[in-house]
C-alpha atoms as a PDB file:
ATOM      1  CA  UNK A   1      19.214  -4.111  63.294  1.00  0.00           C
ATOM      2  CA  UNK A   2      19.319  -1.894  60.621  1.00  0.00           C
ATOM      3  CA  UNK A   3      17.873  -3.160  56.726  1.00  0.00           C
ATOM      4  CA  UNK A   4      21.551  -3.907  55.272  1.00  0.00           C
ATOM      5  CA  UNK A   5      23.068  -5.449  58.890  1.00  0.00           C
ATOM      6  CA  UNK A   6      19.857  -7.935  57.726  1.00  0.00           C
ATOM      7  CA  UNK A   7      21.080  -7.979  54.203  1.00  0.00           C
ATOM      8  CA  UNK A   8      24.620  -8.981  55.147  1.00  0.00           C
ATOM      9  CA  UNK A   9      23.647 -11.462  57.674  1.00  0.00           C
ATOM     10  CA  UNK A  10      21.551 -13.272  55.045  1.00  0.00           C
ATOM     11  CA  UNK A  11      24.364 -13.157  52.376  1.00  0.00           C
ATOM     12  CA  UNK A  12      26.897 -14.873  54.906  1.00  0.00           C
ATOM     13  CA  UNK A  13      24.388 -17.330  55.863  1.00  0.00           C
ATOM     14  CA  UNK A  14      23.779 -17.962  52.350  1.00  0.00           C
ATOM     15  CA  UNK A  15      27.689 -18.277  51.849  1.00  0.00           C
ATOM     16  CA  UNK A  16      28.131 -20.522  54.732  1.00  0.00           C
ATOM     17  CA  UNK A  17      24.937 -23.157  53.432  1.00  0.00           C
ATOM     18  CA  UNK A  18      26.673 -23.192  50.171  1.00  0.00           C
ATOM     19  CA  UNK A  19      29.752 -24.557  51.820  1.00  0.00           C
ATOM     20  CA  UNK A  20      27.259 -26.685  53.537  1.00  0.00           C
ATOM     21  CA  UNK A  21      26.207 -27.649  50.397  1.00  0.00           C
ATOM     22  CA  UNK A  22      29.726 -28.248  48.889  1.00  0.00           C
ATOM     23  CA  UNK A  23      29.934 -31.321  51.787  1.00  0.00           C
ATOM     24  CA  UNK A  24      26.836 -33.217  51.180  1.00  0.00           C
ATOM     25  CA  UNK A  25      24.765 -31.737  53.398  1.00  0.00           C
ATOM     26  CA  UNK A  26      21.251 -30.346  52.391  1.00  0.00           C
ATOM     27  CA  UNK A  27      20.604 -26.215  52.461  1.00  0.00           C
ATOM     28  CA  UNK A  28      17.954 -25.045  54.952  1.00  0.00           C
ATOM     29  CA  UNK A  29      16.397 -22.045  54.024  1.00  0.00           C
ATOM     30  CA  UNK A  30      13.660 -21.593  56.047  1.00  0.00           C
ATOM     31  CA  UNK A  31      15.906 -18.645  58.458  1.00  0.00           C
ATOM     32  CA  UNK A  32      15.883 -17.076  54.879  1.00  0.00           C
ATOM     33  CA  UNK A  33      12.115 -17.232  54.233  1.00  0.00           C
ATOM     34  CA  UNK A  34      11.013 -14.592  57.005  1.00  0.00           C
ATOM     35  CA  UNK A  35      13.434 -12.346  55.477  1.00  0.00           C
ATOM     36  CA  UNK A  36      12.624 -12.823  52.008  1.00  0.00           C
ATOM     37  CA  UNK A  37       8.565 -12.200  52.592  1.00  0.00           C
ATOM     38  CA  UNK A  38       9.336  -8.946  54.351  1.00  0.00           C
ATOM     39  CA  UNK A  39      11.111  -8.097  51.809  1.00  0.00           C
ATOM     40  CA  UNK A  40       9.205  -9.120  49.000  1.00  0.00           C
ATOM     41  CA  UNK A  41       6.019  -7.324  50.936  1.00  0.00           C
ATOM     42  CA  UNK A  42       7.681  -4.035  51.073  1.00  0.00           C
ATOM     43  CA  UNK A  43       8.366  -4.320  47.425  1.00  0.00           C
ATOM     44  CA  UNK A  44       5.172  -5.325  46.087  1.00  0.00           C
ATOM     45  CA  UNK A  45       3.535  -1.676  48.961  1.00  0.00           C
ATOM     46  CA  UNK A  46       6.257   0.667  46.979  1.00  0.00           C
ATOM     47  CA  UNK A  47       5.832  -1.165  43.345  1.00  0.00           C
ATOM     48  CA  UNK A  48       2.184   0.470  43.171  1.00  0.00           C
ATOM     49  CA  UNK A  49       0.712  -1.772  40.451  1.00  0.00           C
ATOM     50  CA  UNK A  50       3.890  -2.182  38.553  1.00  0.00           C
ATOM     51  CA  UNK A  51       5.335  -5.804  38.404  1.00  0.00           C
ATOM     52  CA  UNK A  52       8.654  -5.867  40.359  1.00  0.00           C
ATOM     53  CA  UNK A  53       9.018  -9.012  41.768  1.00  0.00           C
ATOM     54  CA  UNK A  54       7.529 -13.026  41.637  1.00  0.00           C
ATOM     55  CA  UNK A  55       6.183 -12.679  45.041  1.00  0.00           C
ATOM     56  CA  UNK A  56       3.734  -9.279  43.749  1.00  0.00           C
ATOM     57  CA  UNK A  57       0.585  -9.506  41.466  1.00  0.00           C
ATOM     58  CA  UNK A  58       0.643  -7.175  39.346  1.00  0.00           C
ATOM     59  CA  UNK A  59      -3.206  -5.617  38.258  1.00  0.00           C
ATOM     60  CA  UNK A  60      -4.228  -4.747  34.708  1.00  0.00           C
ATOM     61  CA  UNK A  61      -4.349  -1.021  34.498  1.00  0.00           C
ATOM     62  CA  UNK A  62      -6.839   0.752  32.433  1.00  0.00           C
ATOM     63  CA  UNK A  63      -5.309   2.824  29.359  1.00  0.00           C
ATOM     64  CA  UNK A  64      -5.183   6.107  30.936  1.00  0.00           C
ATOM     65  CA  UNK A  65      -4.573   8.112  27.811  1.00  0.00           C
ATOM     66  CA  UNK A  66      -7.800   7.007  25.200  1.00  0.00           C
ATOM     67  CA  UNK A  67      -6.877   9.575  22.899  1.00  0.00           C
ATOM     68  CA  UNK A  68      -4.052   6.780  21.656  1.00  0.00           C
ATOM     69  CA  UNK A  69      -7.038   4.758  20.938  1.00  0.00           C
ATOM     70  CA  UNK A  70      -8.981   7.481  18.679  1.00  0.00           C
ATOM     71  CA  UNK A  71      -5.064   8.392  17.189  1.00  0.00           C
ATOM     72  CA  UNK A  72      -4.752   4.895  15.672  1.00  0.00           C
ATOM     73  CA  UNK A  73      -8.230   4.451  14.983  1.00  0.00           C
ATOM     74  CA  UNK A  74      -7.670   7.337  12.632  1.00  0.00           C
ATOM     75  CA  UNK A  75      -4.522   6.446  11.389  1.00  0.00           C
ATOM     76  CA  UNK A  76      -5.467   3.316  10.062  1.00  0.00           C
ATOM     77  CA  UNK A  77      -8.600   5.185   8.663  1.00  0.00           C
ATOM     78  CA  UNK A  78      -5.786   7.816   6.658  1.00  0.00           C
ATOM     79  CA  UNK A  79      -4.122   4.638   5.189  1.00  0.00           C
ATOM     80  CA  UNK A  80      -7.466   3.388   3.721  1.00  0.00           C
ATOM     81  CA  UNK A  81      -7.990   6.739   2.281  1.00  0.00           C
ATOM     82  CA  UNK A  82      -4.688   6.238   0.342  1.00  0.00           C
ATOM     83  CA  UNK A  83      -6.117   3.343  -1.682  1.00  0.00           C
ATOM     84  CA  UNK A  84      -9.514   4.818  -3.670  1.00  0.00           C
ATOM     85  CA  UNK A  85      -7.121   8.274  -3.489  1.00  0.00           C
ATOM     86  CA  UNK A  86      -4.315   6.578  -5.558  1.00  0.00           C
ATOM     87  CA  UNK A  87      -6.419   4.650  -8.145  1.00  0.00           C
ATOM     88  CA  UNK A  88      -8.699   7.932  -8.706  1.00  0.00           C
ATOM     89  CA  UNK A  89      -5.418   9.619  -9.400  1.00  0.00           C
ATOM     90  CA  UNK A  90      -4.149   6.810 -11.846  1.00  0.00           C
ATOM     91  CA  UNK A  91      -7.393   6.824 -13.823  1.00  0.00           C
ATOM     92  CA  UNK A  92      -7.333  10.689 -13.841  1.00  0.00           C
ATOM     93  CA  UNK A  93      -3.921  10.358 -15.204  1.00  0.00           C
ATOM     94  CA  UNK A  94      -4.812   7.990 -17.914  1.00  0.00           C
ATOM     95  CA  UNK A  95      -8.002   9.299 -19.136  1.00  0.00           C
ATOM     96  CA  UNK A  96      -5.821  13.122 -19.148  1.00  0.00           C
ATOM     97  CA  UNK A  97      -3.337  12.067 -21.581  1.00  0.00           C
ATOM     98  CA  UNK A  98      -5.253  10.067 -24.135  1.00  0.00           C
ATOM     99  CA  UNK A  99      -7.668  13.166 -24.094  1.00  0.00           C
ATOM    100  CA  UNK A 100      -4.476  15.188 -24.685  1.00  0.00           C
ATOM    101  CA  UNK A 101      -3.143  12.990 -27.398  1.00  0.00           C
ATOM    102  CA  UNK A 102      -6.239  12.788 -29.062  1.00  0.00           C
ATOM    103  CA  UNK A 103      -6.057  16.699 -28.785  1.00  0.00           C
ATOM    104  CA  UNK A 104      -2.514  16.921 -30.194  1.00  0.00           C
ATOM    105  CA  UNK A 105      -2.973  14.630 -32.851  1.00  0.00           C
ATOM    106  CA  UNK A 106      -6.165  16.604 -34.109  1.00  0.00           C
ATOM    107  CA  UNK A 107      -3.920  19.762 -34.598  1.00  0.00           C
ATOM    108  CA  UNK A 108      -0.546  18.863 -35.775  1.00  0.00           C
ATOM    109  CA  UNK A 109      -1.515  15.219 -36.869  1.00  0.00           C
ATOM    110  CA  UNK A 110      -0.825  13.802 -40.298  1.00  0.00           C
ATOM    111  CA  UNK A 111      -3.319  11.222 -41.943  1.00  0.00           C
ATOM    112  CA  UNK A 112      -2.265   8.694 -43.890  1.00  0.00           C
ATOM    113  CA  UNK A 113      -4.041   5.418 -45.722  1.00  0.00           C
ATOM    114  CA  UNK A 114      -2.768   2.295 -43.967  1.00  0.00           C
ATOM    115  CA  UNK A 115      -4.120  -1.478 -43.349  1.00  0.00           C
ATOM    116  CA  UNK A 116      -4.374  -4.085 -41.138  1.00  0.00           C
ATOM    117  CA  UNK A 117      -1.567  -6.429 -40.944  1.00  0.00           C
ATOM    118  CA  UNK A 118      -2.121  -8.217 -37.833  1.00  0.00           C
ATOM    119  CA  UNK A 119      -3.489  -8.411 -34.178  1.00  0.00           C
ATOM    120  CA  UNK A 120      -1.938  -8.097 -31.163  1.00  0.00           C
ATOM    121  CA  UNK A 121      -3.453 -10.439 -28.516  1.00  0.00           C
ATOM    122  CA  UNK A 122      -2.910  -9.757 -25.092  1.00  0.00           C
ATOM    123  CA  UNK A 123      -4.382 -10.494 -21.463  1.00  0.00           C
ATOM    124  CA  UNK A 124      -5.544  -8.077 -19.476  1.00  0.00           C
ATOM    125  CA  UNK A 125      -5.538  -8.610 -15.142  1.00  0.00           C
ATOM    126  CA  UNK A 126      -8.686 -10.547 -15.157  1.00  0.00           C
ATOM    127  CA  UNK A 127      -7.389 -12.997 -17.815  1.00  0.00           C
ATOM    128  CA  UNK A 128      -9.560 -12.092 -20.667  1.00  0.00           C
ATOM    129  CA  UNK A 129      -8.431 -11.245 -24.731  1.00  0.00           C
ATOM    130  CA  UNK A 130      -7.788  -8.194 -25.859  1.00  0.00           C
ATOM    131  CA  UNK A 131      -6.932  -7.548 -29.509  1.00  0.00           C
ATOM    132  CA  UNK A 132      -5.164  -4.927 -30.711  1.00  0.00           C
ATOM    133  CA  UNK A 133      -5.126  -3.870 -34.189  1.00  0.00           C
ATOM    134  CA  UNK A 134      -1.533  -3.593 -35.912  1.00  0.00           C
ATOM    135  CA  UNK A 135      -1.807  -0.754 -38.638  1.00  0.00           C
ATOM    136  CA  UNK A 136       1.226  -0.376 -41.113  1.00  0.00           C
ATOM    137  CA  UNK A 137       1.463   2.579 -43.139  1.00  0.00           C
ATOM    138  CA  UNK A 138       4.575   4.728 -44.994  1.00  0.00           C
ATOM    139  CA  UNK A 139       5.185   8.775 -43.545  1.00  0.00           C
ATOM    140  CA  UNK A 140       5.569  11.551 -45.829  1.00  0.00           C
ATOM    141  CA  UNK A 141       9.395  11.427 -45.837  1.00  0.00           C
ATOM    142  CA  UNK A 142       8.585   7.682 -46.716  1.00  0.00           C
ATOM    143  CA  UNK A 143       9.128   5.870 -43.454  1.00  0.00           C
ATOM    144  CA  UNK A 144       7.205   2.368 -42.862  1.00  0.00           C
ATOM    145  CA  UNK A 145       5.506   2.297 -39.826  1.00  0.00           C
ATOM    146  CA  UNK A 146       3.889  -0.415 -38.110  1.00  0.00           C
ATOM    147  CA  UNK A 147       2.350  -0.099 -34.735  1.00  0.00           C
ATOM    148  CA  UNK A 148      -0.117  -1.565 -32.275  1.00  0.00           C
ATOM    149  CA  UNK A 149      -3.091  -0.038 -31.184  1.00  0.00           C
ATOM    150  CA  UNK A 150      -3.097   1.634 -27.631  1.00  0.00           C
ATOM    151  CA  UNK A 151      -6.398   0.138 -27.420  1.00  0.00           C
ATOM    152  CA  UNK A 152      -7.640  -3.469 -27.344  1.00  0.00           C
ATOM    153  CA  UNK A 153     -11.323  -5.059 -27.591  1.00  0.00           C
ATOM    154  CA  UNK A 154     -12.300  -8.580 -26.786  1.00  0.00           C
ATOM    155  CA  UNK A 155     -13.918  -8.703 -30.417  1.00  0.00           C
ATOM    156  CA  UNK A 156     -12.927  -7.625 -34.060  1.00  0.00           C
ATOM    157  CA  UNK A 157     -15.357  -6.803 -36.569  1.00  0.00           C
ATOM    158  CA  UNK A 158     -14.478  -7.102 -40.477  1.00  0.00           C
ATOM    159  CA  UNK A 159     -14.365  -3.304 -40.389  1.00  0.00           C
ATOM    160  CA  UNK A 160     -10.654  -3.957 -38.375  1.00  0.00           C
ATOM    161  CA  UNK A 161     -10.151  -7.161 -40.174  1.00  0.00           C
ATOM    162  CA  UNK A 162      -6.380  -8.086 -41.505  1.00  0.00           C
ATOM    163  CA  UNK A 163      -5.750  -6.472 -44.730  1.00  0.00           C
ATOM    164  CA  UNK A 164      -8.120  -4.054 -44.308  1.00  0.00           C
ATOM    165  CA  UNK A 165      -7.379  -0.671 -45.308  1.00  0.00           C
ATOM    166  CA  UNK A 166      -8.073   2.061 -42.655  1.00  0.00           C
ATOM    167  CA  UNK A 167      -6.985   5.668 -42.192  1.00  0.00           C
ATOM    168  CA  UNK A 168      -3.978   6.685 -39.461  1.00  0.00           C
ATOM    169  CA  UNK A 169      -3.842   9.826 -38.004  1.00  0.00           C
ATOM    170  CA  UNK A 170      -0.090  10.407 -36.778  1.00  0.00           C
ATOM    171  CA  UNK A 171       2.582  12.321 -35.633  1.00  0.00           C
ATOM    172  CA  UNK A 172       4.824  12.790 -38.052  1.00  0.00           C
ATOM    173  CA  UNK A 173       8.101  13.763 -35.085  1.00  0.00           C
ATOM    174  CA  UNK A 174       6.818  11.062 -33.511  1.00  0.00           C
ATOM    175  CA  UNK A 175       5.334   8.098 -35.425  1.00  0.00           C
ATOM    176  CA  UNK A 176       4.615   6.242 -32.678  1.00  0.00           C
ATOM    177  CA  UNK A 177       1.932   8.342 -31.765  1.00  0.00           C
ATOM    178  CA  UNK A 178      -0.774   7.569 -33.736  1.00  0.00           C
ATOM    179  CA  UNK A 179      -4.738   6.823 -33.914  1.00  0.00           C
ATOM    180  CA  UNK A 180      -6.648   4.421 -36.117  1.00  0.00           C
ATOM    181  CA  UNK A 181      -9.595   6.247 -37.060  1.00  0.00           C
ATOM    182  CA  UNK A 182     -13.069   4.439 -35.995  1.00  0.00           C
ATOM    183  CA  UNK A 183     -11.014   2.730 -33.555  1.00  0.00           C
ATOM    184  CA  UNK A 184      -8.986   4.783 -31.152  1.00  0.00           C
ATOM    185  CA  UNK A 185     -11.822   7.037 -29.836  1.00  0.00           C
ATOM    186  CA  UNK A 186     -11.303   9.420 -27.154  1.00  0.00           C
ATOM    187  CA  UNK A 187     -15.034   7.331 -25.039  1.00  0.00           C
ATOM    188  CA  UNK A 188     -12.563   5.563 -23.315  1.00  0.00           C
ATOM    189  CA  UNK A 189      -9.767   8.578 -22.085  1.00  0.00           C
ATOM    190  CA  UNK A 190     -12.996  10.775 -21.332  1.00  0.00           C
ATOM    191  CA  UNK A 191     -14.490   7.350 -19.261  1.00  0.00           C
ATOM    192  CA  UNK A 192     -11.390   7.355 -17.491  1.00  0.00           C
ATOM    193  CA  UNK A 193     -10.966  10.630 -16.617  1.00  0.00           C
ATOM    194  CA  UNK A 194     -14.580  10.909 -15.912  1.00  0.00           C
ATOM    195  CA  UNK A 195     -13.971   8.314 -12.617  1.00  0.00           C
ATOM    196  CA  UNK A 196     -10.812   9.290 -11.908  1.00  0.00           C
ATOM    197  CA  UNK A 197     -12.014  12.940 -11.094  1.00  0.00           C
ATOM    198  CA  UNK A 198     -14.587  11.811  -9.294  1.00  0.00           C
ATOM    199  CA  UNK A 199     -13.263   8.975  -7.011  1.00  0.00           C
ATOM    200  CA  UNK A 200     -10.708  12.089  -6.003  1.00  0.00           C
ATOM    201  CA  UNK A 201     -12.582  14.431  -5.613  1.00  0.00           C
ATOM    202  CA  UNK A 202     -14.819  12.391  -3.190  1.00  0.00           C
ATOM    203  CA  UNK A 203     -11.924  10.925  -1.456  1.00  0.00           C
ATOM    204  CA  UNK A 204     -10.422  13.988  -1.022  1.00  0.00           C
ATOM    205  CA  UNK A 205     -13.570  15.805   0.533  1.00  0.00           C
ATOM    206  CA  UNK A 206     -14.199  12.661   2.954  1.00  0.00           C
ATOM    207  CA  UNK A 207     -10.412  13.443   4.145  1.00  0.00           C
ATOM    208  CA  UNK A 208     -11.036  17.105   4.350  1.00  0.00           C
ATOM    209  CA  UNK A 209     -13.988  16.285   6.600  1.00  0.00           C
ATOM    210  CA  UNK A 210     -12.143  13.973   8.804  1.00  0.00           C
ATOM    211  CA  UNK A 211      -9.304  16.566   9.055  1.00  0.00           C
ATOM    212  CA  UNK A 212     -11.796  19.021  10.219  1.00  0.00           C
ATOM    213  CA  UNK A 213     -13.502  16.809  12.621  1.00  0.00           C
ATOM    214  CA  UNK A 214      -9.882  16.120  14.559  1.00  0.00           C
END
Protein backbone atom coordinates (compact mmCIF):
# COMPACT_ATOMS: atom_id res chain seq x y z
CA UNK A 1 0.00 0.00 0.00
CA UNK A 2 1.25 3.02 -1.16
CA UNK A 3 2.49 6.07 1.68
CA UNK A 4 -0.90 8.20 1.33
CA UNK A 5 -3.41 4.84 0.98
CA UNK A 6 -1.52 4.60 4.75
CA UNK A 7 -2.15 8.22 5.38
CA UNK A 8 -5.86 8.01 4.58
CA UNK A 9 -6.44 4.84 6.35
CA UNK A 10 -5.03 6.41 9.54
CA UNK A 11 -7.11 9.66 9.14
CA UNK A 12 -10.46 7.54 8.88
CA UNK A 13 -9.46 5.48 11.71
CA UNK A 14 -8.73 8.51 13.56
CA UNK A 15 -12.26 9.90 12.46
CA UNK A 16 -14.04 6.81 13.37
CA UNK A 17 -12.21 6.67 17.30
CA UNK A 18 -13.32 10.17 17.63
CA UNK A 19 -16.88 9.10 17.12
CA UNK A 20 -15.85 6.40 19.43
CA UNK A 21 -14.92 8.89 21.62
CA UNK A 22 -18.10 11.07 21.22
CA UNK A 23 -20.04 7.73 22.94
CA UNK A 24 -18.06 7.11 25.98
CA UNK A 25 -15.87 4.82 24.84
CA UNK A 26 -12.00 5.18 25.31
CA UNK A 27 -9.60 5.84 21.94
CA UNK A 28 -7.07 3.07 21.21
CA UNK A 29 -4.23 4.20 19.49
CA UNK A 30 -1.88 1.70 19.56
CA UNK A 31 -2.88 0.62 15.39
CA UNK A 32 -1.68 4.33 15.11
CA UNK A 33 1.67 3.96 16.92
CA UNK A 34 3.45 1.63 14.22
CA UNK A 35 2.51 4.16 11.78
CA UNK A 36 3.48 7.13 13.56
CA UNK A 37 7.27 5.69 14.42
CA UNK A 38 7.80 4.92 10.76
CA UNK A 39 6.95 7.95 10.10
CA UNK A 40 8.56 9.90 12.58
CA UNK A 41 11.92 7.66 11.68
CA UNK A 42 11.89 8.65 8.13
CA UNK A 43 11.65 12.21 9.21
CA UNK A 44 14.21 12.45 11.73
CA UNK A 45 16.90 10.11 8.33
CA UNK A 46 15.80 13.17 5.83
CA UNK A 47 15.85 16.10 8.68
CA UNK A 48 19.83 15.70 8.74
CA UNK A 49 20.50 17.41 12.09
CA UNK A 50 17.76 19.92 11.77
CA UNK A 51 14.89 19.64 14.40
CA UNK A 52 11.66 18.62 12.57
CA UNK A 53 9.75 16.71 14.74
CA UNK A 54 9.30 15.60 18.85
CA UNK A 55 10.19 12.12 18.05
CA UNK A 56 14.04 13.45 16.44
CA UNK A 57 17.04 14.77 18.56
CA UNK A 58 18.31 17.28 17.14
CA UNK A 59 22.56 17.67 17.62
CA UNK A 60 24.33 20.96 18.34
CA UNK A 61 26.12 21.92 15.21
CA UNK A 62 29.39 23.62 15.26
CA UNK A 63 29.37 27.35 13.79
CA UNK A 64 30.51 26.60 10.41
CA UNK A 65 31.28 30.13 9.37
CA UNK A 66 34.00 31.55 12.38
CA UNK A 67 34.63 34.50 10.48
CA UNK A 68 31.06 35.79 12.18
CA UNK A 69 32.90 35.28 15.32
CA UNK A 70 36.13 37.51 14.39
CA UNK A 71 33.27 40.10 12.52
CA UNK A 72 31.64 40.86 15.90
CA UNK A 73 34.62 40.54 17.85
CA UNK A 74 35.72 43.52 15.83
CA UNK A 75 32.71 45.29 15.75
CA UNK A 76 32.33 45.64 19.24
CA UNK A 77 36.12 46.57 19.26
CA UNK A 78 35.07 49.73 16.48
CA UNK A 79 32.39 50.86 19.03
CA UNK A 80 34.99 51.13 21.87
CA UNK A 81 37.14 53.08 19.59
CA UNK A 82 34.25 55.63 19.32
CA UNK A 83 34.50 56.56 23.01
CA UNK A 84 38.43 57.90 23.65
CA UNK A 85 37.83 59.07 19.66
CA UNK A 86 34.87 61.37 20.66
CA UNK A 87 36.22 62.87 23.94
CA UNK A 88 39.78 63.53 22.15
CA UNK A 89 37.71 65.37 19.61
CA UNK A 90 35.67 67.39 22.29
CA UNK A 91 38.82 68.45 24.14
CA UNK A 92 40.48 69.31 20.76
CA UNK A 93 37.50 71.38 20.13
CA UNK A 94 37.60 73.21 23.35
CA UNK A 95 41.17 73.84 23.83
CA UNK A 96 40.94 75.22 19.65
CA UNK A 97 38.60 77.91 20.33
CA UNK A 98 39.75 79.41 23.59
CA UNK A 99 43.26 79.43 21.83
CA UNK A 100 41.42 81.22 19.00
CA UNK A 101 39.63 83.65 21.21
CA UNK A 102 42.50 84.40 23.10
CA UNK A 103 44.04 85.02 19.54
CA UNK A 104 41.19 87.29 18.39
CA UNK A 105 40.94 89.19 21.36
CA UNK A 106 44.81 90.00 21.27
CA UNK A 107 44.30 91.70 17.80
CA UNK A 108 41.07 93.47 17.61
CA UNK A 109 40.45 93.48 21.49
CA UNK A 110 39.67 96.58 23.49
CA UNK A 111 40.96 96.96 27.20
CA UNK A 112 39.16 98.52 29.57
CA UNK A 113 39.52 99.10 33.67
CA UNK A 114 36.77 97.09 35.36
CA UNK A 115 36.21 95.36 38.98
CA UNK A 116 34.97 92.65 40.68
CA UNK A 117 31.42 92.67 41.56
CA UNK A 118 30.69 89.21 42.40
CA UNK A 119 31.33 85.38 42.00
CA UNK A 120 29.69 82.99 40.21
CA UNK A 121 29.63 79.61 42.04
CA UNK A 122 28.99 76.66 40.21
CA UNK A 123 29.48 72.71 40.33
CA UNK A 124 31.31 71.06 38.08
CA UNK A 125 30.49 66.85 37.24
CA UNK A 126 32.41 65.66 40.16
CA UNK A 127 30.53 67.97 42.58
CA UNK A 128 33.24 70.31 43.50
CA UNK A 129 33.17 74.61 43.55
CA UNK A 130 34.11 76.49 40.98
CA UNK A 131 34.13 80.29 41.19
CA UNK A 132 33.89 82.43 38.58
CA UNK A 133 34.80 85.95 38.69
CA UNK A 134 31.97 88.54 37.57
CA UNK A 135 33.84 91.65 36.03
CA UNK A 136 31.66 94.83 35.26
CA UNK A 137 33.04 97.43 33.21
CA UNK A 138 31.49 100.43 30.68
CA UNK A 139 32.55 100.08 26.49
CA UNK A 140 33.76 102.93 24.61
CA UNK A 141 30.31 103.87 23.23
CA UNK A 142 29.48 103.69 27.06
CA UNK A 143 27.76 100.36 27.44
CA UNK A 144 27.82 98.57 31.06
CA UNK A 145 28.89 95.26 30.87
CA UNK A 146 28.88 92.66 33.35
CA UNK A 147 29.93 89.15 32.66
CA UNK A 148 31.13 85.90 34.15
CA UNK A 149 34.29 84.45 33.66
CA UNK A 150 34.56 81.45 31.14
CA UNK A 151 36.79 80.10 33.67
CA UNK A 152 36.28 78.94 37.27
CA UNK A 153 38.87 77.91 40.16
CA UNK A 154 38.06 76.15 43.36
CA UNK A 155 39.92 79.14 45.20
CA UNK A 156 40.02 83.06 44.97
CA UNK A 157 42.87 85.00 45.96
CA UNK A 158 42.49 88.84 47.06
CA UNK A 159 44.07 89.60 43.68
CA UNK A 160 40.22 88.49 42.19
CA UNK A 161 38.59 89.63 45.33
CA UNK A 162 35.02 91.64 45.06
CA UNK A 163 35.61 95.18 44.38
CA UNK A 164 38.73 94.71 43.08
CA UNK A 165 39.71 96.56 40.15
CA UNK A 166 41.19 94.47 37.24
CA UNK A 167 41.76 95.08 33.54
CA UNK A 168 39.19 93.48 30.66
CA UNK A 169 40.27 92.81 27.43
CA UNK A 170 37.04 92.72 25.09
CA UNK A 171 35.37 92.72 22.04
CA UNK A 172 33.92 95.66 21.48
CA UNK A 173 31.05 93.90 18.46
CA UNK A 174 30.77 91.51 20.84
CA UNK A 175 31.03 92.31 24.57
CA UNK A 176 30.47 89.14 25.64
CA UNK A 177 33.65 88.05 24.58
CA UNK A 178 35.97 89.07 26.91
CA UNK A 179 39.17 88.08 29.16
CA UNK A 180 40.09 89.16 32.66
CA UNK A 181 43.64 89.70 32.51
CA UNK A 182 45.77 87.44 35.12
CA UNK A 183 42.86 85.28 35.07
CA UNK A 184 41.65 83.97 31.76
CA UNK A 185 44.99 82.49 30.52
CA UNK A 186 45.23 80.60 27.43
CA UNK A 187 47.32 77.22 30.07
CA UNK A 188 44.11 75.84 30.12
CA UNK A 189 42.81 76.03 26.03
CA UNK A 190 46.55 74.97 25.16
CA UNK A 191 46.07 71.91 28.10
CA UNK A 192 43.09 71.02 26.35
CA UNK A 193 44.05 71.00 23.07
CA UNK A 194 47.28 69.49 24.03
CA UNK A 195 45.14 65.98 25.05
CA UNK A 196 42.68 66.31 22.76
CA UNK A 197 45.26 66.02 19.81
CA UNK A 198 46.79 63.43 21.25
CA UNK A 199 44.05 61.00 22.51
CA UNK A 200 43.04 61.36 18.50
CA UNK A 201 45.69 61.02 17.08
CA UNK A 202 46.44 57.74 19.00
CA UNK A 203 42.99 56.51 18.62
CA UNK A 204 42.96 57.14 15.24
CA UNK A 205 46.35 55.27 14.42
CA UNK A 206 45.18 52.15 16.67
CA UNK A 207 42.01 52.15 14.15
CA UNK A 208 44.17 52.58 11.15
CA UNK A 209 46.11 49.54 12.34
CA UNK A 210 43.15 47.43 12.96
CA UNK A 211 41.76 48.46 9.52
CA UNK A 212 44.90 47.26 8.01
CA UNK A 213 45.10 44.09 9.87
CA UNK A 214 41.33 43.02 8.47
Amino acid sequence: MRDWEKSLSVLEALRERGQAVGHGRTLDTELLLPHSQSVNATLCRRARGTVVDAGCHSRPTRNRHPHARVAQHMEREWLCSLIPLTIGAVFLSFGVYGLRRASALRRTGVTAEGRIVRHDVRRDDEGATLYHPVAAWTTRDGRDCAYSSRFGRGFVGGDFGVGTSVMVQYDPENPRRFAIQGWDGATVDLVFTVLGSVITASTLVVLLVRLVAL
